[in-house]
PDB file of N, CA and C in Angstrom:
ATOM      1  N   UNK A   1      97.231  68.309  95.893  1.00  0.00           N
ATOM      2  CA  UNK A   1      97.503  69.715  96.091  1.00  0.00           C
ATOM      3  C   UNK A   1      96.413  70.363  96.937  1.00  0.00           C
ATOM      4  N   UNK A   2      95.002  70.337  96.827  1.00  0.00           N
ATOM      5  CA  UNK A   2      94.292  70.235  97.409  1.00  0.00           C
ATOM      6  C   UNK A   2      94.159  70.117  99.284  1.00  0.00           C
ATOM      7  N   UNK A   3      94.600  68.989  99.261  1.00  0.00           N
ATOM      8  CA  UNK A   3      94.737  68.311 100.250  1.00  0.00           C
ATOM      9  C   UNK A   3      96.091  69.227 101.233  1.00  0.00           C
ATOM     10  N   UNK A   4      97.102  69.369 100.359  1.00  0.00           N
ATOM     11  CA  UNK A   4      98.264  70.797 100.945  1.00  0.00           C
ATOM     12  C   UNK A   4      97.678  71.819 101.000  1.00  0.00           C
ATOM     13  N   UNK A   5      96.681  72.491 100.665  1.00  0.00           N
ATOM     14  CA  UNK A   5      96.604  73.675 100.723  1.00  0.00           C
ATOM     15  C   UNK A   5      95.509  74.457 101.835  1.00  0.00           C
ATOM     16  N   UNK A   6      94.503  73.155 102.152  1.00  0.00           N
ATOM     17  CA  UNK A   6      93.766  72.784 103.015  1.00  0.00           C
ATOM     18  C   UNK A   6      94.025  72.812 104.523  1.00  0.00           C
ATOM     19  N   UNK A   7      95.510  72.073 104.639  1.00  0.00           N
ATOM     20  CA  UNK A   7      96.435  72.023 105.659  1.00  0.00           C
ATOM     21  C   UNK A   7      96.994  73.191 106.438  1.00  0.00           C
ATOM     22  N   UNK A   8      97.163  74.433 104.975  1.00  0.00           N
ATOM     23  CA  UNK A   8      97.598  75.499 104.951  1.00  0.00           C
ATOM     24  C   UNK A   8      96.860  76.169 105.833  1.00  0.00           C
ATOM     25  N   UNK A   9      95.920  76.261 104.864  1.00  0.00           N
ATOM     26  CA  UNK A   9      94.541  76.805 105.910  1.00  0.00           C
ATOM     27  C   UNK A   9      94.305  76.719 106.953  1.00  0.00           C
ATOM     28  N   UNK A  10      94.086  75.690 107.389  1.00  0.00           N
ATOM     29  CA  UNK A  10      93.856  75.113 108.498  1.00  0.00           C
ATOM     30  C   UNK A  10      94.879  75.668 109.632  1.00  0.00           C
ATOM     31  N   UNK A  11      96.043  75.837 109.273  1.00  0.00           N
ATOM     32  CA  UNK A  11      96.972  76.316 110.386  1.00  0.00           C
ATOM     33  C   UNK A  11      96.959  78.251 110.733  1.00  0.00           C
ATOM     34  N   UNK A  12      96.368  78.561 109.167  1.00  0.00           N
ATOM     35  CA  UNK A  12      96.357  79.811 109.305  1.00  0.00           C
ATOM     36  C   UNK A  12      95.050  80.541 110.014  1.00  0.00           C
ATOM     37  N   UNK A  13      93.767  79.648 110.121  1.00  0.00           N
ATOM     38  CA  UNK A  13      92.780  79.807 110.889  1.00  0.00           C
ATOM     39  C   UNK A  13      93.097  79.891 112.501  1.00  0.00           C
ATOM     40  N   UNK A  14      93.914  78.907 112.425  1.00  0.00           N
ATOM     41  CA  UNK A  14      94.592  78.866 114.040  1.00  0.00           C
ATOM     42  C   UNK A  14      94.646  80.369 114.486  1.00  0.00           C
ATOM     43  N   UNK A  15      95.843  80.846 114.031  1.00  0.00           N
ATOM     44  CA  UNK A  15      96.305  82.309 114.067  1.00  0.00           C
ATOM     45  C   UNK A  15      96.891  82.892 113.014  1.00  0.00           C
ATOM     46  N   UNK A  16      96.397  83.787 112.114  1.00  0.00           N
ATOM     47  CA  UNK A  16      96.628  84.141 110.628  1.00  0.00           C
ATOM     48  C   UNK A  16      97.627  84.977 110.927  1.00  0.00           C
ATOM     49  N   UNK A  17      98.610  85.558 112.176  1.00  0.00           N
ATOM     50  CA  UNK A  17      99.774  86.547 111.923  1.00  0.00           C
ATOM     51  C   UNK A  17     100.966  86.077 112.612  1.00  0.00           C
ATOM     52  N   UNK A  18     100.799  85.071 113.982  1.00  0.00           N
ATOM     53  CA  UNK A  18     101.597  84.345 114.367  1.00  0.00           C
ATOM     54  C   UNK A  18     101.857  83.363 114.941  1.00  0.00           C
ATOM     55  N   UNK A  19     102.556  82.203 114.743  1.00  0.00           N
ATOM     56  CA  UNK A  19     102.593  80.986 114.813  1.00  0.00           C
ATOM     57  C   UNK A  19     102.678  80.677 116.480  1.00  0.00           C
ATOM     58  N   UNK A  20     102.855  81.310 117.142  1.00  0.00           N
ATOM     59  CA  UNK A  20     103.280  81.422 118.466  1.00  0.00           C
ATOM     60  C   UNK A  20     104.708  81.056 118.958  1.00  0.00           C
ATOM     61  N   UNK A  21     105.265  80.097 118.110  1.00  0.00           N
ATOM     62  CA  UNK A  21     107.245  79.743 118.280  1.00  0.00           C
ATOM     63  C   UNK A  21     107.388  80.718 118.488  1.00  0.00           C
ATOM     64  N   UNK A  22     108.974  80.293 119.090  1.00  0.00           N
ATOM     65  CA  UNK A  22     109.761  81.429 118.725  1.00  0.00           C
ATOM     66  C   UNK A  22     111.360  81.055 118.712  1.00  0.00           C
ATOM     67  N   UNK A  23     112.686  82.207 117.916  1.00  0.00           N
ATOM     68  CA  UNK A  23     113.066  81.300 118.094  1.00  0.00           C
ATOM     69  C   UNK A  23     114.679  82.180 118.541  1.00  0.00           C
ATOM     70  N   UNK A  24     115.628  81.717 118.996  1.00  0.00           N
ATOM     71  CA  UNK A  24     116.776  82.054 119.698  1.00  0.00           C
ATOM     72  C   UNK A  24     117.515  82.136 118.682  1.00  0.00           C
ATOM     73  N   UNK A  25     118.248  83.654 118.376  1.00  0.00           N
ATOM     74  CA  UNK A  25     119.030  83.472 117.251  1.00  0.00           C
ATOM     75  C   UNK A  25     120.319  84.383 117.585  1.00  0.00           C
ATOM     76  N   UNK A  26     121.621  84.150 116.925  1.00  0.00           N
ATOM     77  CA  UNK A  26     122.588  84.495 117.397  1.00  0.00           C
ATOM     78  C   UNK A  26     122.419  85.727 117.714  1.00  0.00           C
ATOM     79  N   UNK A  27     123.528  86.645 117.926  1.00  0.00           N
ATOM     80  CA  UNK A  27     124.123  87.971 118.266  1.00  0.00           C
ATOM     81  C   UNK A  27     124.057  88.615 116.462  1.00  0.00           C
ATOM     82  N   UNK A  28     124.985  87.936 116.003  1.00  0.00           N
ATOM     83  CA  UNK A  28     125.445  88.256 114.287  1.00  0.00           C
ATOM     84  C   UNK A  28     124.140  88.011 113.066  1.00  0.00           C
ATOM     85  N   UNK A  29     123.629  87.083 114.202  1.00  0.00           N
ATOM     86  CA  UNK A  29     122.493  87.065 112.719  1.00  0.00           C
ATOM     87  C   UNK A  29     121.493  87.772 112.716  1.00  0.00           C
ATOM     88  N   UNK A  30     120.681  88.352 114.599  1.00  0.00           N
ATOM     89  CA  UNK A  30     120.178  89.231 114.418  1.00  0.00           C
ATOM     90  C   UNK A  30     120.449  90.643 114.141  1.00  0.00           C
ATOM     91  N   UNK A  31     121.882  90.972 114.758  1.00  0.00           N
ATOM     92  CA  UNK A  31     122.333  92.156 113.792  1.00  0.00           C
ATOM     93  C   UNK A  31     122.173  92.801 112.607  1.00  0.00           C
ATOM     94  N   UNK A  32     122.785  91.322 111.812  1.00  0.00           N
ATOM     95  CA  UNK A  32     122.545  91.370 110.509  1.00  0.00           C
ATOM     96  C   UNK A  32     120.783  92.126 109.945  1.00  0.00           C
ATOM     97  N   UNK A  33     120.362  90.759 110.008  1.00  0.00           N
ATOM     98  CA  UNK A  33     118.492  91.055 110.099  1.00  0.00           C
ATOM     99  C   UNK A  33     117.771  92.812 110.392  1.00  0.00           C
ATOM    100  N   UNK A  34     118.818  93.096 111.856  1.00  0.00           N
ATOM    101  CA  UNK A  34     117.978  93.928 112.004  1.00  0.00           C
ATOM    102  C   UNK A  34     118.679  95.376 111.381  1.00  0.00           C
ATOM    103  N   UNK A  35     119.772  95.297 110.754  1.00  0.00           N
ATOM    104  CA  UNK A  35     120.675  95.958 110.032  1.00  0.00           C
ATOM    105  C   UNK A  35     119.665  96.234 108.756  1.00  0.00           C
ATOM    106  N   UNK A  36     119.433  95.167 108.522  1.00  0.00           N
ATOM    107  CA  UNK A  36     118.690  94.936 106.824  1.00  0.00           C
ATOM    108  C   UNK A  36     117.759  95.764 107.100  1.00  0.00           C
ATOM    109  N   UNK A  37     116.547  95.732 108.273  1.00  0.00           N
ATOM    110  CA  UNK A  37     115.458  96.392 108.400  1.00  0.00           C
ATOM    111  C   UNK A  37     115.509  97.597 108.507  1.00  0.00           C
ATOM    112  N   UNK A  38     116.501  98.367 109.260  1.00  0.00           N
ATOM    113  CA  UNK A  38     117.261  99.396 109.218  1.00  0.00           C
ATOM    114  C   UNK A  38     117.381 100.339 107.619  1.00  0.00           C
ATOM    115  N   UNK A  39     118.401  99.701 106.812  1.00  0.00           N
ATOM    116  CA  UNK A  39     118.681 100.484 106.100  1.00  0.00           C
ATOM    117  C   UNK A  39     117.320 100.269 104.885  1.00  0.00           C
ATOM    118  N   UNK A  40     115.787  99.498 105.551  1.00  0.00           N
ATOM    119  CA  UNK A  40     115.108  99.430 104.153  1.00  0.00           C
ATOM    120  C   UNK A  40     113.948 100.229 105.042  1.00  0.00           C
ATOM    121  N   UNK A  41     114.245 100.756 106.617  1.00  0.00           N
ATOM    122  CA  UNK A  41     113.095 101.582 107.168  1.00  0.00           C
ATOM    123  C   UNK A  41     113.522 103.095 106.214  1.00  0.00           C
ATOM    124  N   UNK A  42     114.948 103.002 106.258  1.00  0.00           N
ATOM    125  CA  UNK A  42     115.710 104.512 105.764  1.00  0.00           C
ATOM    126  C   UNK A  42     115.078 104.909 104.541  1.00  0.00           C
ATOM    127  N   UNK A  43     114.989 103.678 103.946  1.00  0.00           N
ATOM    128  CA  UNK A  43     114.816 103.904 102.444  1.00  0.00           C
ATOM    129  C   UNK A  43     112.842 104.020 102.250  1.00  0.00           C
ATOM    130  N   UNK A  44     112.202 103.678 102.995  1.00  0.00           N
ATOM    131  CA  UNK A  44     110.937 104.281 103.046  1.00  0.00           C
ATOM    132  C   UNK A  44     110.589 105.381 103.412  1.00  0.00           C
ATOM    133  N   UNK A  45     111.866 106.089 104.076  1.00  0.00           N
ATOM    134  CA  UNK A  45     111.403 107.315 104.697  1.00  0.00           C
ATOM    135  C   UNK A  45     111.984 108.322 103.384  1.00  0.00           C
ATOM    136  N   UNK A  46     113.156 107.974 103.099  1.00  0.00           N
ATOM    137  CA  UNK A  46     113.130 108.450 101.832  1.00  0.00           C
ATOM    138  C   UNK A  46     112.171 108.930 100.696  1.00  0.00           C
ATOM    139  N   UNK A  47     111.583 107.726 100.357  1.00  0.00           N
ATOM    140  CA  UNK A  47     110.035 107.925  99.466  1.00  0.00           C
ATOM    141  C   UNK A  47     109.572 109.301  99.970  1.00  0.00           C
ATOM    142  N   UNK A  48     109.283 108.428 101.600  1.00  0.00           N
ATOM    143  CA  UNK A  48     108.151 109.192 102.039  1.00  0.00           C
ATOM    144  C   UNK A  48     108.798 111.411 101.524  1.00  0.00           C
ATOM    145  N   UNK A  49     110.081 111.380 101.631  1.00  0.00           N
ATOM    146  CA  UNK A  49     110.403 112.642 101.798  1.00  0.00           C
ATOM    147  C   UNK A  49     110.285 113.102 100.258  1.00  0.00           C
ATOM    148  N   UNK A  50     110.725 112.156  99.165  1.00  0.00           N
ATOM    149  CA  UNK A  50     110.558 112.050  97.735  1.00  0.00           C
ATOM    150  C   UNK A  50     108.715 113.083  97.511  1.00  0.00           C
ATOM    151  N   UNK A  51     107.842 111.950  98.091  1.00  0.00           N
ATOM    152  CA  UNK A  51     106.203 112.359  97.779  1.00  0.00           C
ATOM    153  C   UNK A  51     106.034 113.920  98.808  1.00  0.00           C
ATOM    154  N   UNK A  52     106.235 113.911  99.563  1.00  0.00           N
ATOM    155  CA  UNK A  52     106.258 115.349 100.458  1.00  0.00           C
ATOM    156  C   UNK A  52     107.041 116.620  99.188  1.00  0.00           C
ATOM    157  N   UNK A  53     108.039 116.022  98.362  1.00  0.00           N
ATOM    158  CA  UNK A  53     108.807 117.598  97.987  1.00  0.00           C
ATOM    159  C   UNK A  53     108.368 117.115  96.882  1.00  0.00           C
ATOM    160  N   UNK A  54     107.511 116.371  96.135  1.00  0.00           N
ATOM    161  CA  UNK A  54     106.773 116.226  94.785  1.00  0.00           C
ATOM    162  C   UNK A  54     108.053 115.545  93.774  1.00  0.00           C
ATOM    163  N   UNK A  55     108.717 114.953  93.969  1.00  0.00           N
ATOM    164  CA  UNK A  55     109.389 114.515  93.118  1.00  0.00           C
ATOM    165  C   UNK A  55     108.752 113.780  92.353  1.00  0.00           C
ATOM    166  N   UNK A  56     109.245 113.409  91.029  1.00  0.00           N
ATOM    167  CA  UNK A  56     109.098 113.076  89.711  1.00  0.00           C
ATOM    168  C   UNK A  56     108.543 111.415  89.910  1.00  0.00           C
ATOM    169  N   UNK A  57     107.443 110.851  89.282  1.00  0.00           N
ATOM    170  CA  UNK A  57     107.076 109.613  89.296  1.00  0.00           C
ATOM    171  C   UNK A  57     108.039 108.375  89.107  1.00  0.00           C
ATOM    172  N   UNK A  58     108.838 108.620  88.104  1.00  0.00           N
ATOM    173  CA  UNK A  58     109.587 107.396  87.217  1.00  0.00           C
ATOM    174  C   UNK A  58     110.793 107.625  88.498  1.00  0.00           C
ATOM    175  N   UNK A  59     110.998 108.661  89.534  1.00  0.00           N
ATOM    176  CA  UNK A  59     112.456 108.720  90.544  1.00  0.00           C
ATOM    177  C   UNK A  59     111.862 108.053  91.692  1.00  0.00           C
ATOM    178  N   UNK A  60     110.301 107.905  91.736  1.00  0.00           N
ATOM    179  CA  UNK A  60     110.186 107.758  93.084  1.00  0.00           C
ATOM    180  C   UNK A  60     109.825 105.872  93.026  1.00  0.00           C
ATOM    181  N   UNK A  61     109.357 105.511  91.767  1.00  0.00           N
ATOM    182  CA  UNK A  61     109.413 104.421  91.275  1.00  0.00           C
ATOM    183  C   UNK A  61     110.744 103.330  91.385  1.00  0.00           C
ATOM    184  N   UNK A  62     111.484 103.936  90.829  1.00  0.00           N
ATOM    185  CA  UNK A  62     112.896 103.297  91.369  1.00  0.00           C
ATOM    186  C   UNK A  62     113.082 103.261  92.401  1.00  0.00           C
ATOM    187  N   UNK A  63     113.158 104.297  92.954  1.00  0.00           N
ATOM    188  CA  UNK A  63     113.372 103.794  94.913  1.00  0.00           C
ATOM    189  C   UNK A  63     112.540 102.669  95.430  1.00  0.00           C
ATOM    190  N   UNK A  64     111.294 102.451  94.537  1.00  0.00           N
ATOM    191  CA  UNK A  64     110.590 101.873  95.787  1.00  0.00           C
ATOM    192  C   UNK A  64     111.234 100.305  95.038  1.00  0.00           C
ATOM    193  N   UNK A  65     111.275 100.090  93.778  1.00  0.00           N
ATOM    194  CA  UNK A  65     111.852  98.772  93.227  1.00  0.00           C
ATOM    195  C   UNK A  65     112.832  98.490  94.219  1.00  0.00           C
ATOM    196  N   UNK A  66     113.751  99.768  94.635  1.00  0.00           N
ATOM    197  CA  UNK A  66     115.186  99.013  95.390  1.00  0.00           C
ATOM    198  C   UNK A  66     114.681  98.628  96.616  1.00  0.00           C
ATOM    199  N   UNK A  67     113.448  99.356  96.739  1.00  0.00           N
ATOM    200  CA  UNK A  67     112.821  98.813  98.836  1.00  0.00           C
ATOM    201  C   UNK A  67     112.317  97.539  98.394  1.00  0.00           C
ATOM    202  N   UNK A  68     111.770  96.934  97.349  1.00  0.00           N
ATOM    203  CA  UNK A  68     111.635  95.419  97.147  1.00  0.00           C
ATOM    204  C   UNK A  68     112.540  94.634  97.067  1.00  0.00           C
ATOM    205  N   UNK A  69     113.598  95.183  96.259  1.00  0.00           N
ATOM    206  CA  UNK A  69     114.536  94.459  95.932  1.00  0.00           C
ATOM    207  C   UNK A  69     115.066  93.659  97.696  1.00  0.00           C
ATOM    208  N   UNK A  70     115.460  94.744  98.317  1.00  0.00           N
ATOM    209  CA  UNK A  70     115.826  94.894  99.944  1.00  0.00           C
ATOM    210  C   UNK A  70     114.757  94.027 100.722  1.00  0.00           C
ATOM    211  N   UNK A  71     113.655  94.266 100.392  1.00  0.00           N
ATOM    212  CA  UNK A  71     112.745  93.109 101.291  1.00  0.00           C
ATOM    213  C   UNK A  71     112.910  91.637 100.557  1.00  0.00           C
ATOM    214  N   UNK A  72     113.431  91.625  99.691  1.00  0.00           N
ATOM    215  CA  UNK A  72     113.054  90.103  98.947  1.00  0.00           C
ATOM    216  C   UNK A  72     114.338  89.556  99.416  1.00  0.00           C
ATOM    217  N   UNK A  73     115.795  90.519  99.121  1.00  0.00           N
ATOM    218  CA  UNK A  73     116.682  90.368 100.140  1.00  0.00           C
ATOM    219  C   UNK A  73     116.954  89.758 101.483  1.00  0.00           C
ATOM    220  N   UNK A  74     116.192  90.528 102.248  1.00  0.00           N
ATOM    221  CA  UNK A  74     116.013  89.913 103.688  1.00  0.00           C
ATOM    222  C   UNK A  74     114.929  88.621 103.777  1.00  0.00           C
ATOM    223  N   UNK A  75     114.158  88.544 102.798  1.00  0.00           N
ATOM    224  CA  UNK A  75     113.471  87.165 103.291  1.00  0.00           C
ATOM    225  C   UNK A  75     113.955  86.157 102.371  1.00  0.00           C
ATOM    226  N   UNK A  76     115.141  86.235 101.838  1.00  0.00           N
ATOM    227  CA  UNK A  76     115.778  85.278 101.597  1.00  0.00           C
ATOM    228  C   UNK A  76     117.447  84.753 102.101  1.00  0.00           C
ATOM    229  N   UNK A  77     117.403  85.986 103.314  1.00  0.00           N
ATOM    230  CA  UNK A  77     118.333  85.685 104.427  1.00  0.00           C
ATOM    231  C   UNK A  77     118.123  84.790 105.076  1.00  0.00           C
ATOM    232  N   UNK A  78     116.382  84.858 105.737  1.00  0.00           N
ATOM    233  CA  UNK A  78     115.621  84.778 107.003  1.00  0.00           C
ATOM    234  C   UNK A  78     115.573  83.524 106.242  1.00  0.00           C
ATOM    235  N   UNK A  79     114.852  82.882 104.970  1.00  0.00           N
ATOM    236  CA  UNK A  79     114.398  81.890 105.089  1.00  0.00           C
ATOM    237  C   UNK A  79     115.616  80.673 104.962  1.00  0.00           C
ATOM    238  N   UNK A  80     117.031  81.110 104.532  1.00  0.00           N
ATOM    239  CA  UNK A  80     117.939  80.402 104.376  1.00  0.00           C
ATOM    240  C   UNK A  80     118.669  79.913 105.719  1.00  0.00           C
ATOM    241  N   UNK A  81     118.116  80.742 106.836  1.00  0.00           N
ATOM    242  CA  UNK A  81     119.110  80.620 108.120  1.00  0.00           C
ATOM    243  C   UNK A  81     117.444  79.784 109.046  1.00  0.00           C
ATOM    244  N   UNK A  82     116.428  80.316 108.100  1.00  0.00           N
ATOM    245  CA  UNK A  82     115.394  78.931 108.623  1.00  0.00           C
ATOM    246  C   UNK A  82     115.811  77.821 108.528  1.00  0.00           C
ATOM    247  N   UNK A  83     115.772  77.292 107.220  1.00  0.00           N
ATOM    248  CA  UNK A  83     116.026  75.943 106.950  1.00  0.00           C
ATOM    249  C   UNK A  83     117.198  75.687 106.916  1.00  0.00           C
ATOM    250  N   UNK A  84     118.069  76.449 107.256  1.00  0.00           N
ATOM    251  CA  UNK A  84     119.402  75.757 108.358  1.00  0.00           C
ATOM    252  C   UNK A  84     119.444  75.232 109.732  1.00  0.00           C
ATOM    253  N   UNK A  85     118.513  76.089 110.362  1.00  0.00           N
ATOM    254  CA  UNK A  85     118.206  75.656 111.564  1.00  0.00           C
ATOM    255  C   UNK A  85     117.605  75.003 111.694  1.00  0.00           C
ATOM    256  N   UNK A  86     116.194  75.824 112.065  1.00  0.00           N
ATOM    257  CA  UNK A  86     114.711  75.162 112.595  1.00  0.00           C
ATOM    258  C   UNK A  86     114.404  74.183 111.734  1.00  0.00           C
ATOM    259  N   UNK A  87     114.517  74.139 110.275  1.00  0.00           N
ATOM    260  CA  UNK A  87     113.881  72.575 109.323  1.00  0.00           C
ATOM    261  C   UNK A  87     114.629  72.019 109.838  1.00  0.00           C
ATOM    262  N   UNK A  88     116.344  71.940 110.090  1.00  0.00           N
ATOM    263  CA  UNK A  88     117.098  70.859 109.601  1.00  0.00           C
ATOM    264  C   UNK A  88     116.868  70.505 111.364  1.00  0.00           C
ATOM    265  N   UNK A  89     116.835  71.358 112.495  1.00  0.00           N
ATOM    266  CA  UNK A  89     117.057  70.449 113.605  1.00  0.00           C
ATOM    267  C   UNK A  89     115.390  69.658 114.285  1.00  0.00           C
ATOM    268  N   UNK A  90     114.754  70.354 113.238  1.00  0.00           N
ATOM    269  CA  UNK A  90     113.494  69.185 113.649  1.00  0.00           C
ATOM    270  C   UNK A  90     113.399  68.010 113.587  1.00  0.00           C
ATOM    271  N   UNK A  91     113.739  68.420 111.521  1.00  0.00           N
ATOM    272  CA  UNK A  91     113.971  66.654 110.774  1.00  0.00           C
ATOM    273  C   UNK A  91     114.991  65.896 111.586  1.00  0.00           C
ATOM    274  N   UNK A  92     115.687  66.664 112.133  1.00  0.00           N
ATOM    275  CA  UNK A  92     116.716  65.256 112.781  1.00  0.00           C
ATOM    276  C   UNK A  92     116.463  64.748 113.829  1.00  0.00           C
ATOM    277  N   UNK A  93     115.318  65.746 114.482  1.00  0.00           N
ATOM    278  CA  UNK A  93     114.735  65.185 116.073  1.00  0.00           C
ATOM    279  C   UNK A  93     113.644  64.174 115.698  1.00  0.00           C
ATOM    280  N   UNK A  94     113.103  64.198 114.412  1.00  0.00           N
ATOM    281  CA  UNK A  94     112.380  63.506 114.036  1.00  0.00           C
ATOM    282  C   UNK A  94     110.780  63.724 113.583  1.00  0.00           C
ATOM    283  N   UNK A  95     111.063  65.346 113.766  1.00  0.00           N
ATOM    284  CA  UNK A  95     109.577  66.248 113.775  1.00  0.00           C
ATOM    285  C   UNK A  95     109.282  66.767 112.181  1.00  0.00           C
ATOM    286  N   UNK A  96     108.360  65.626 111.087  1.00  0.00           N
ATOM    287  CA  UNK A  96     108.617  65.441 110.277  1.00  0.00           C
ATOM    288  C   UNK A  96     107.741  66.872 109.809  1.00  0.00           C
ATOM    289  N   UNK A  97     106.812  67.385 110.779  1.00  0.00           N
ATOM    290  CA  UNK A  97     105.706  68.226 110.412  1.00  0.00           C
ATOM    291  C   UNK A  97     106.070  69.053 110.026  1.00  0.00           C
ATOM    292  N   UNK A  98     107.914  69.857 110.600  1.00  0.00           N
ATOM    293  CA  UNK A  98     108.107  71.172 109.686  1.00  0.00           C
ATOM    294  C   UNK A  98     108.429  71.261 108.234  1.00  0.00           C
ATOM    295  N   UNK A  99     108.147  69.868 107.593  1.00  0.00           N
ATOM    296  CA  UNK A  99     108.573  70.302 106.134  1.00  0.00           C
ATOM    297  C   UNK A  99     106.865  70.440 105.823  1.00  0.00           C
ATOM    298  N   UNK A 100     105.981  70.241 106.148  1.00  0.00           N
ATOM    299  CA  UNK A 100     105.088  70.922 105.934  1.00  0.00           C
ATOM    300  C   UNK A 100     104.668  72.004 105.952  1.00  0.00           C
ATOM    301  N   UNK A 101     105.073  72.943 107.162  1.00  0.00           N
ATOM    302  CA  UNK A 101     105.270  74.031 107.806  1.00  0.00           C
ATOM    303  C   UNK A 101     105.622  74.322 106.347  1.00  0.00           C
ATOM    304  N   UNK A 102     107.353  74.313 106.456  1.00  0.00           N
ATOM    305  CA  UNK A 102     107.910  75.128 105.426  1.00  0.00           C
ATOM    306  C   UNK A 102     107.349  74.507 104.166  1.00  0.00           C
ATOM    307  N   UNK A 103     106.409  73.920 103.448  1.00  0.00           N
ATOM    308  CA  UNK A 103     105.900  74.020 102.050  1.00  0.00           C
ATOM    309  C   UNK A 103     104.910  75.093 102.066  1.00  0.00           C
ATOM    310  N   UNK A 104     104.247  75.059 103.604  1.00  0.00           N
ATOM    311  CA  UNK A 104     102.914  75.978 103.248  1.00  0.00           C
ATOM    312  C   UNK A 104     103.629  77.322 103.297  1.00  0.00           C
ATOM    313  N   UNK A 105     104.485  77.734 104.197  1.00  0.00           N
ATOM    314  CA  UNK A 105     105.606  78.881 103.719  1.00  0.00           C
ATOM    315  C   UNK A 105     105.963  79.338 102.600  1.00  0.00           C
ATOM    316  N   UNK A 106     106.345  78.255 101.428  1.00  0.00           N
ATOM    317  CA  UNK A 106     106.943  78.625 100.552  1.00  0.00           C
ATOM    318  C   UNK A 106     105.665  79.119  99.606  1.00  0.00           C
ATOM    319  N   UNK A 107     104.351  78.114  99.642  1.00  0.00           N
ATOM    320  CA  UNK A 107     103.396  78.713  98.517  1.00  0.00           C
ATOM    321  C   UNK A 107     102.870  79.968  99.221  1.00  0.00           C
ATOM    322  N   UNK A 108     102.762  80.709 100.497  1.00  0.00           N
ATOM    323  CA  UNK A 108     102.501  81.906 100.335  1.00  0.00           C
ATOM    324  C   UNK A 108     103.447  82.851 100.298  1.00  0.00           C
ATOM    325  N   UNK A 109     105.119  82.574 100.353  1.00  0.00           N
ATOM    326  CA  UNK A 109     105.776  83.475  99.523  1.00  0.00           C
ATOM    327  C   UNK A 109     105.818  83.729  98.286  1.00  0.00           C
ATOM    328  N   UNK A 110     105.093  82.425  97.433  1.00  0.00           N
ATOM    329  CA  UNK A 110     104.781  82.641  95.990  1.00  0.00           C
ATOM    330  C   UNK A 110     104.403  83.005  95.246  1.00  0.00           C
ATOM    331  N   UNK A 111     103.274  83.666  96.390  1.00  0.00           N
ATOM    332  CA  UNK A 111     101.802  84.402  95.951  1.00  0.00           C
ATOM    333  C   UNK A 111     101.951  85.305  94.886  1.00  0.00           C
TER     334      UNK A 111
END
């Protein structure tokens, strides 16, 4: 474990915000995606209008649960249409390194 997490590191020293890929994705799926981001920018601005007119703690609390709910949402769009793609057409090219990639992925979504 050690030895994985090390690896981790190591890639995140590289560049800790972006990997430099990139990657080509349909018409529908970025829609989708950027649909999601959309209606969870709405819902922050919301808050934001919630804390401006002093609304009540336990109302403004719930909103923000549903803006998690909505982000945990979308990165479990993103990571399902990952490893449809990008894992599965590496492993078949033979590029065994992205299941590493995606482990060190998964332990800092775990955090």
């Amino acid at each position: 474990m050690d030895k994985e997490k090390k690896s981790c590191e190591t890639a995140e020293a590289t560049c800790p915000h972006c990997s430099g890929k990139h990657k080509e994705r349909s018409e529908k799926e970025k829609k989708d995606l950027m649909n999601r981001l959309k209606r969870i920018e709405g819902q922050v601005r919301g808050v934001e209008g919630m804390l401006e007119s002093g609304a009540y703690c336990p109302d403004i609390l719930v909103q923000v649960s549903a803006i998690n709910s909505a982000l945990n949402s979308f990165n479990k769009v993103l990571l399902a249409n990952h490893i449809k793609s990008c894992v599965a057409e590496n492993v078949r090219s033979g590029n065994e390194e992205v299941v590493d990639e995606l482990v060190c992925l998964l332990q800092k979504l775990m955090r």
